[in-house]
C-alpha atoms as a PDB file:
ATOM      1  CA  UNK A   1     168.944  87.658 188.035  1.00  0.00           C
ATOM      2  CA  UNK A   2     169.692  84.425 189.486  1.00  0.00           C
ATOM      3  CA  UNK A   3     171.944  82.375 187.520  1.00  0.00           C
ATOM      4  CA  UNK A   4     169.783  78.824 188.168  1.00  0.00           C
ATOM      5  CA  UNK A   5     167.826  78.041 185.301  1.00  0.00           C
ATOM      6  CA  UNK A   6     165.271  76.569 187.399  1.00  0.00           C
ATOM      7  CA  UNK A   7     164.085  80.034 188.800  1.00  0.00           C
ATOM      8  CA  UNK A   8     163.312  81.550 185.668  1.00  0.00           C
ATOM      9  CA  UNK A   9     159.669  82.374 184.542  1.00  0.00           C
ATOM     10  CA  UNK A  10     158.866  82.902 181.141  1.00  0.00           C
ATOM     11  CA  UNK A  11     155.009  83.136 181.960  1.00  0.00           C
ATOM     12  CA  UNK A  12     154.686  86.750 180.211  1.00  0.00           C
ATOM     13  CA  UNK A  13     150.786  87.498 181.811  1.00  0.00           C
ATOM     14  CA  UNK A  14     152.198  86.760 185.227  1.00  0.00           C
ATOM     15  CA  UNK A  15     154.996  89.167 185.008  1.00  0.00           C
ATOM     16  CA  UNK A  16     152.991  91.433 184.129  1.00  0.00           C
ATOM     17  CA  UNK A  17     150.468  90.882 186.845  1.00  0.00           C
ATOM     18  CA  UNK A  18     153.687  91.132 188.905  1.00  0.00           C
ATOM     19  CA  UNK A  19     154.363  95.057 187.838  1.00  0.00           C
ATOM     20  CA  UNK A  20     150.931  95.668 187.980  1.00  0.00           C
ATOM     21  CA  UNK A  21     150.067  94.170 191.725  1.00  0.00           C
ATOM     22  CA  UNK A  22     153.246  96.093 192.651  1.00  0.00           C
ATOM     23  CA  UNK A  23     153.051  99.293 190.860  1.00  0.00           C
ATOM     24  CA  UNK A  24     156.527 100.383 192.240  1.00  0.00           C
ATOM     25  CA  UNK A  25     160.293  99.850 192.023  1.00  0.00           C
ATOM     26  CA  UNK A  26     163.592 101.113 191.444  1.00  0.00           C
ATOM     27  CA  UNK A  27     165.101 102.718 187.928  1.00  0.00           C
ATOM     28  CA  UNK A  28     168.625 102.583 187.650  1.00  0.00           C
ATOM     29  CA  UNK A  29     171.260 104.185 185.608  1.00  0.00           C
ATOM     30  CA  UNK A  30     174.856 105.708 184.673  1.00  0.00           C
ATOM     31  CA  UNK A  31     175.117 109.382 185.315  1.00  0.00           C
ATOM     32  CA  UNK A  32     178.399 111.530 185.230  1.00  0.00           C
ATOM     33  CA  UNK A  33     178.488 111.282 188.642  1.00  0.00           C
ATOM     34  CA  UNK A  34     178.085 107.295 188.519  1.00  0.00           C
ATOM     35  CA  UNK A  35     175.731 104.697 189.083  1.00  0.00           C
ATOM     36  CA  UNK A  36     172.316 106.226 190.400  1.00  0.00           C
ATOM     37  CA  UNK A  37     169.088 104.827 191.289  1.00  0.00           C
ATOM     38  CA  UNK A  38     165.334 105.924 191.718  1.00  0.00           C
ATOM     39  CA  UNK A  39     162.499 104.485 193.625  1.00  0.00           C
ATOM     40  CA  UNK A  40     159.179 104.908 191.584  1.00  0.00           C
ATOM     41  CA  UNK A  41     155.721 103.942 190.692  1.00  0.00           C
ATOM     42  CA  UNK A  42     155.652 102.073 187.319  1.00  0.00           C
ATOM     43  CA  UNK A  43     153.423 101.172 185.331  1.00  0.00           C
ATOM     44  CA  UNK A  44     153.493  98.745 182.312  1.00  0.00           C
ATOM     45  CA  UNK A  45     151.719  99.896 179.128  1.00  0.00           C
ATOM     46  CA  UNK A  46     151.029  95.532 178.486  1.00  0.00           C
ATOM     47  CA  UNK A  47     153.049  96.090 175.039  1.00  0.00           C
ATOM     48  CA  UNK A  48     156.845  96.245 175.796  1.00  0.00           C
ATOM     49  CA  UNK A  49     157.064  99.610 177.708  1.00  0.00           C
ATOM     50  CA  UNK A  50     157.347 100.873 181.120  1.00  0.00           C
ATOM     51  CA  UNK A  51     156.263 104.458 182.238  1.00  0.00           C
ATOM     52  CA  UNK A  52     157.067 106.242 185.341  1.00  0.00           C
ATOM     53  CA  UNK A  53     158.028 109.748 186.344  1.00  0.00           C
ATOM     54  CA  UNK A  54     161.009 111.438 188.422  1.00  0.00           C
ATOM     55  CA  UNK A  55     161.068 114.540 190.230  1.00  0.00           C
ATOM     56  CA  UNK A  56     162.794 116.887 188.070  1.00  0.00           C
ATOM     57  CA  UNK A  57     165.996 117.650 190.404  1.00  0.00           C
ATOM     58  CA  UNK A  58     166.599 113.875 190.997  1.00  0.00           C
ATOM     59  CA  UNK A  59     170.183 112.926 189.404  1.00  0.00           C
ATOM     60  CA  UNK A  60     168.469 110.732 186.857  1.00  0.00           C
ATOM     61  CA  UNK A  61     166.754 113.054 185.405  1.00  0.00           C
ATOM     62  CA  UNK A  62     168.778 115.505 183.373  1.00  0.00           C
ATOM     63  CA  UNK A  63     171.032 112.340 181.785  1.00  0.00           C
ATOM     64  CA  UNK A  64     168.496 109.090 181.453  1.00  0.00           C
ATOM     65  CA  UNK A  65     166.636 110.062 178.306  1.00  0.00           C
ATOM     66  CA  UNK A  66     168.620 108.389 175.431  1.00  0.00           C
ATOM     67  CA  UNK A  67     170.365 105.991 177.653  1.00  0.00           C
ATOM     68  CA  UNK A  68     169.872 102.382 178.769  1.00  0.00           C
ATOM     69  CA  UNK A  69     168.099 102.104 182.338  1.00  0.00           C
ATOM     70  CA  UNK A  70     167.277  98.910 184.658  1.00  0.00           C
ATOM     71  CA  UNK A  71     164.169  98.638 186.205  1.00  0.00           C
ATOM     72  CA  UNK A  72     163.635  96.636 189.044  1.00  0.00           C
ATOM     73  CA  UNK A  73     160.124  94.983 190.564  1.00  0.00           C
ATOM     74  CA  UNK A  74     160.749  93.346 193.947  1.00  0.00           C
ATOM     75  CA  UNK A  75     157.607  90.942 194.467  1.00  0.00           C
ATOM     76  CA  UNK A  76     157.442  89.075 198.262  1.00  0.00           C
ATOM     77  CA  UNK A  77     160.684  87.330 199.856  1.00  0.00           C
ATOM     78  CA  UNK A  78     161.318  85.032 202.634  1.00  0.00           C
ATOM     79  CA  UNK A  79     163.942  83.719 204.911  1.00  0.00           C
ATOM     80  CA  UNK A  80     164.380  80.110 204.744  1.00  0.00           C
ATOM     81  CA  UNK A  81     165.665  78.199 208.165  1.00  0.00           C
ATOM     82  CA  UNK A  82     167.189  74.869 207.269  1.00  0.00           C
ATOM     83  CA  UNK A  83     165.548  73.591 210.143  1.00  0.00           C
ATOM     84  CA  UNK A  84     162.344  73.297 207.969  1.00  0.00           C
ATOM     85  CA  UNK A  85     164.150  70.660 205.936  1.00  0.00           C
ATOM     86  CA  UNK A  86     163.679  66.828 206.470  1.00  0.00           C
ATOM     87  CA  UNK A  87     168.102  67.186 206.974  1.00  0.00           C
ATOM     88  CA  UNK A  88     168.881  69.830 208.878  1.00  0.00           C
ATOM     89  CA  UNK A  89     172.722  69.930 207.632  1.00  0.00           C
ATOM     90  CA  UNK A  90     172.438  72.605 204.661  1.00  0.00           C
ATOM     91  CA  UNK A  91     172.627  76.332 204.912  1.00  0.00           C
ATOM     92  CA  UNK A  92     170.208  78.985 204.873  1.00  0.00           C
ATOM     93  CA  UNK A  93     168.674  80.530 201.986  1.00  0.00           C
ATOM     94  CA  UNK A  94     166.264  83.272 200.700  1.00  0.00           C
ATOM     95  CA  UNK A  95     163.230  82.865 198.696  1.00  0.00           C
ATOM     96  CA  UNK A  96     161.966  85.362 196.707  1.00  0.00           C
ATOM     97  CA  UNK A  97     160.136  87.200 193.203  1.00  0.00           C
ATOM     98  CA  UNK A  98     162.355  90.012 191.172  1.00  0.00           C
ATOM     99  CA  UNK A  99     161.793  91.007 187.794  1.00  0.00           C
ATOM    100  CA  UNK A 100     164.739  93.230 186.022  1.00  0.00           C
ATOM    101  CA  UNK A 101     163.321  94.840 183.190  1.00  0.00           C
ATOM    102  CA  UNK A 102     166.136  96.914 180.645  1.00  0.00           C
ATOM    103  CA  UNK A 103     165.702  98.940 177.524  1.00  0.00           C
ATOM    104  CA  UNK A 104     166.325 102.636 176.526  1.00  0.00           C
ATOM    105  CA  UNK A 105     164.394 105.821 178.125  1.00  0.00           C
ATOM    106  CA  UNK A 106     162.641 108.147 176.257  1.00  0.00           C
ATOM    107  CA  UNK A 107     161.603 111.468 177.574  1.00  0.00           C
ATOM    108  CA  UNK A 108     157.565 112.080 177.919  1.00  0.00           C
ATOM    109  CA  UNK A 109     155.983 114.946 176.102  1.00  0.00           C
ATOM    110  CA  UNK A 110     153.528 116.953 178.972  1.00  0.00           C
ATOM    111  CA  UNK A 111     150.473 115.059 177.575  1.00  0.00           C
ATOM    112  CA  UNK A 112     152.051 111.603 178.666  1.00  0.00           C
ATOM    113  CA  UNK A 113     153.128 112.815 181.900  1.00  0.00           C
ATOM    114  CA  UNK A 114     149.468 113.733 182.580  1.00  0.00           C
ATOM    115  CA  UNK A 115     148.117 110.547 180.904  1.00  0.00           C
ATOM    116  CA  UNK A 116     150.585 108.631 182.926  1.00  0.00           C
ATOM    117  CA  UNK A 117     149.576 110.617 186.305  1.00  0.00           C
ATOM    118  CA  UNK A 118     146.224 110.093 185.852  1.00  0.00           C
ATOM    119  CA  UNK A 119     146.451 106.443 185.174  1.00  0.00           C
ATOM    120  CA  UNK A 120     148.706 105.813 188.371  1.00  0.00           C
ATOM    121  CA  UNK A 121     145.994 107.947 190.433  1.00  0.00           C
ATOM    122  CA  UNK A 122     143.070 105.431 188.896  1.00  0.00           C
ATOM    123  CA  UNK A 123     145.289 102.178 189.406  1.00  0.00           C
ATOM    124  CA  UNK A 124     146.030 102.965 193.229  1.00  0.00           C
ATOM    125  CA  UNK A 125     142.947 104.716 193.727  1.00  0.00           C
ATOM    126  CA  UNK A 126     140.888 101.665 192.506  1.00  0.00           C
ATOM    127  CA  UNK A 127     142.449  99.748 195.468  1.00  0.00           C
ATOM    128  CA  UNK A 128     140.931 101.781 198.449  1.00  0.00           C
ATOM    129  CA  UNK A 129     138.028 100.395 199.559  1.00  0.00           C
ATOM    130  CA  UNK A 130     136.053 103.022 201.573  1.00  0.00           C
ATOM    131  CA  UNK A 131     134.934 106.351 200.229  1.00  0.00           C
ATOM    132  CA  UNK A 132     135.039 108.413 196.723  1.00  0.00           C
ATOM    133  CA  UNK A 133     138.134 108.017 194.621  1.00  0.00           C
ATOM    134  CA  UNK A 134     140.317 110.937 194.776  1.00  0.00           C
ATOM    135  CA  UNK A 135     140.665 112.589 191.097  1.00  0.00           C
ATOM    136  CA  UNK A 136     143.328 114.944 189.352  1.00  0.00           C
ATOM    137  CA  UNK A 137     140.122 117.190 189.135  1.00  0.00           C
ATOM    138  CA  UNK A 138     140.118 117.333 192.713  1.00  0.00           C
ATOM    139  CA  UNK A 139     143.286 119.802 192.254  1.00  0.00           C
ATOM    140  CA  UNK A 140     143.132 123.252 191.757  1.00  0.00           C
ATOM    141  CA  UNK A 141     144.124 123.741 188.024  1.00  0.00           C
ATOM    142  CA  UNK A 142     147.601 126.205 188.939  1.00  0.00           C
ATOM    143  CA  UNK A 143     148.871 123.995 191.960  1.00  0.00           C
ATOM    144  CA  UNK A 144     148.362 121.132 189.193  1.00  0.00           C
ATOM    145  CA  UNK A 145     150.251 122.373 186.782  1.00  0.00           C
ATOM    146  CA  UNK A 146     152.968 123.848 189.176  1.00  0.00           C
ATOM    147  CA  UNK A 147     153.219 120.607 190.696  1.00  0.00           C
ATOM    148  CA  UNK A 148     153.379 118.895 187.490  1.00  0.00           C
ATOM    149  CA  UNK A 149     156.309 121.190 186.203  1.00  0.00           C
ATOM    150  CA  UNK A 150     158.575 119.566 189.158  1.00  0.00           C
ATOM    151  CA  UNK A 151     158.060 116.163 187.416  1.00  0.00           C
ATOM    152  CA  UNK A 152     159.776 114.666 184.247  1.00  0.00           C
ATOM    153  CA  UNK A 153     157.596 111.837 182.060  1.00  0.00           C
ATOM    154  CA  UNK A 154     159.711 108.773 180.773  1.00  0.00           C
ATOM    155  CA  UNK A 155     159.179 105.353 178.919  1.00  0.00           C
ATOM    156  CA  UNK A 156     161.621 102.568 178.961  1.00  0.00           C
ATOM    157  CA  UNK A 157     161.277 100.331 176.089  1.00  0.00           C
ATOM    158  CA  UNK A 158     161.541  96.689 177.545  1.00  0.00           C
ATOM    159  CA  UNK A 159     164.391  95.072 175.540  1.00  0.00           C
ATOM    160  CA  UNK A 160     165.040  92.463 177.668  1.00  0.00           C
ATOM    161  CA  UNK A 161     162.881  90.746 180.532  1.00  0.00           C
ATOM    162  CA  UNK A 162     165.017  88.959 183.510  1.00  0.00           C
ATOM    163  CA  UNK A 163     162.923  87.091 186.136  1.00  0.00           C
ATOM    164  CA  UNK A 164     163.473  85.318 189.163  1.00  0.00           C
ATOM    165  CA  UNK A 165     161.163  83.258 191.082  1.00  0.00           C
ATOM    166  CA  UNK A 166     163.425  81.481 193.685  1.00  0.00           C
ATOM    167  CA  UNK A 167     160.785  79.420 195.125  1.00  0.00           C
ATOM    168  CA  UNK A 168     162.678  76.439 196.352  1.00  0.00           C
ATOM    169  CA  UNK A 169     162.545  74.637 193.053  1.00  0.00           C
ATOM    170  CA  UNK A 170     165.663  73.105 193.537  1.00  0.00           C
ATOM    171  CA  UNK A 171     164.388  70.936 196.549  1.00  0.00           C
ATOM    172  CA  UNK A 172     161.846  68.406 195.850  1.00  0.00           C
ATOM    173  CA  UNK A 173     158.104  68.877 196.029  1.00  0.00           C
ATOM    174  CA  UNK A 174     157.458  67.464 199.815  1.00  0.00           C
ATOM    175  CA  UNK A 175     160.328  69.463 201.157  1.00  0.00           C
ATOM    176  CA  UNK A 176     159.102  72.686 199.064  1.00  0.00           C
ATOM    177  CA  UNK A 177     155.814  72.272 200.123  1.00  0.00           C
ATOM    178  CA  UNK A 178     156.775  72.175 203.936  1.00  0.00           C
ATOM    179  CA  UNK A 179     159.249  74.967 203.686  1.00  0.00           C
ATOM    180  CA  UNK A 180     155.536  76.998 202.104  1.00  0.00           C
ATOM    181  CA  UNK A 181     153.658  75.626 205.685  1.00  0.00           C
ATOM    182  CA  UNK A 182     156.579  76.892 207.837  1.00  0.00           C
ATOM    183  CA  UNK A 183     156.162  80.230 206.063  1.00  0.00           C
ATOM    184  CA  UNK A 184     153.011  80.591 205.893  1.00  0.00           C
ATOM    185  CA  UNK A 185     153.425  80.076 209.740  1.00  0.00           C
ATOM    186  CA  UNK A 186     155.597  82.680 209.558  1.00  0.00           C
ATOM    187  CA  UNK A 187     153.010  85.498 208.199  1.00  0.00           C
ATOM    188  CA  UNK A 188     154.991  85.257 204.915  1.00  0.00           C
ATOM    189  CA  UNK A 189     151.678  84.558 203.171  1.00  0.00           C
ATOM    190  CA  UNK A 190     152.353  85.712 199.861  1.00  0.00           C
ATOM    191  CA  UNK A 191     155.626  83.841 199.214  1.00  0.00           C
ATOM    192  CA  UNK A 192     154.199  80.656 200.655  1.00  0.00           C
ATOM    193  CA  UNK A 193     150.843  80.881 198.032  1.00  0.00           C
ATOM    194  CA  UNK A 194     153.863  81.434 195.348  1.00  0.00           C
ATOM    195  CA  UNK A 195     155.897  78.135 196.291  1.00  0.00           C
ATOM    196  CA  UNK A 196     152.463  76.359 196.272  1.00  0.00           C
ATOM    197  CA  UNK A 197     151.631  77.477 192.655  1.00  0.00           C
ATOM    198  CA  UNK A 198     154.937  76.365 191.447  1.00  0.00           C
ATOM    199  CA  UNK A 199     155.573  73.603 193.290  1.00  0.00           C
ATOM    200  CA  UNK A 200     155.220  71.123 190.421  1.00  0.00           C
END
């Protein structure tokens, strides 16, 4: 989290609509073995709790339930060239949308891993445009459930929410809003619309 006050979000609907446009990030934790970290789909339940799954020989797995995890949601992020500025003499920076999320684990019974798989199946499915949505039914029932067995079910309860939306803030609005042109120039779309929104 960055440690400017002027980056911080407290909008709770648009961090959630964060998690949910991204629908994947990175769980981290303390093993035995040290530090480890997992790169998952995640989805937020929209009262305090965040569900994903890990393959069951990942190094998380055996030692997370019980313990205190990070989660991490990386939204868009941008180079910024000081040559966008009015004053050309300052440094480079980086723009960008994170959202740490920490709280303890909890280990899934099988009926919320498959509540959990089917709702990350609808969610991503939902998305695709062109042709029938695939469904868990779709599976033969055995390679389900074999496949299933190689997964593990958690929940994180969200103790403590940590945004940043580095967005230029800390420049004033005419040089913000021409930094969001030069990036939007750029193809960095997405950041650009983000700067816009918040440039007030």
């Amino acid at each position: 989290m960055h440690p400017n006050p002027q980056f911080r979000i407290d909008d709770r609907a648009l961090l959630e609509s964060l998690i949910e446009e991204v629908g994947f990030g990175m769980v981290f934790a303390e093993t035995p073995d040290g530090p480890r970290v997992a790169h998952v789909p995640l989805v937020s339940t929209g009262d305090g709790a965040l569900h994903f799954h890990l393959a069951r020989g990942n190094a998380l797995t055996k030692h997370i339930a019980g313990r205190t995890a990070l989660a991490v949601v990386n939204g868009p992020d941008a180079y910024v060239s000081p040559r966008w500025y009015s004053d050309r003499g300052q440094v480079p920076t980086w723009n960008y949308v994170a959202l740490e999320l920490e709280g303890p684990v909890r280990q899934m019974d099988d009926d919320g891993l498959h509540g959990l798989l089917e709702t990350i199946g609808e969610k991503q499915e939902a998305r695709i445009a062109e042709g029938a949505p695939w469904r868990p039914g779709d599976v033969p029932q055995d390679l389900w459930d074999k496949l299933a067995r190689g997964i593990v079910g958690f929940e994180l309860e969200i103790r403590a929410w940590r945004p940043t939306f580095k967005l230029s803030q800390n420049k004033p609005p005419e040089e913000r809003l021409r930094v969001a042109d030069a990036l939007e120039a750029q193809g960095s779309r997405a950041i650009a619309a983000l700067m816009r929104r918040f440039a007030e």
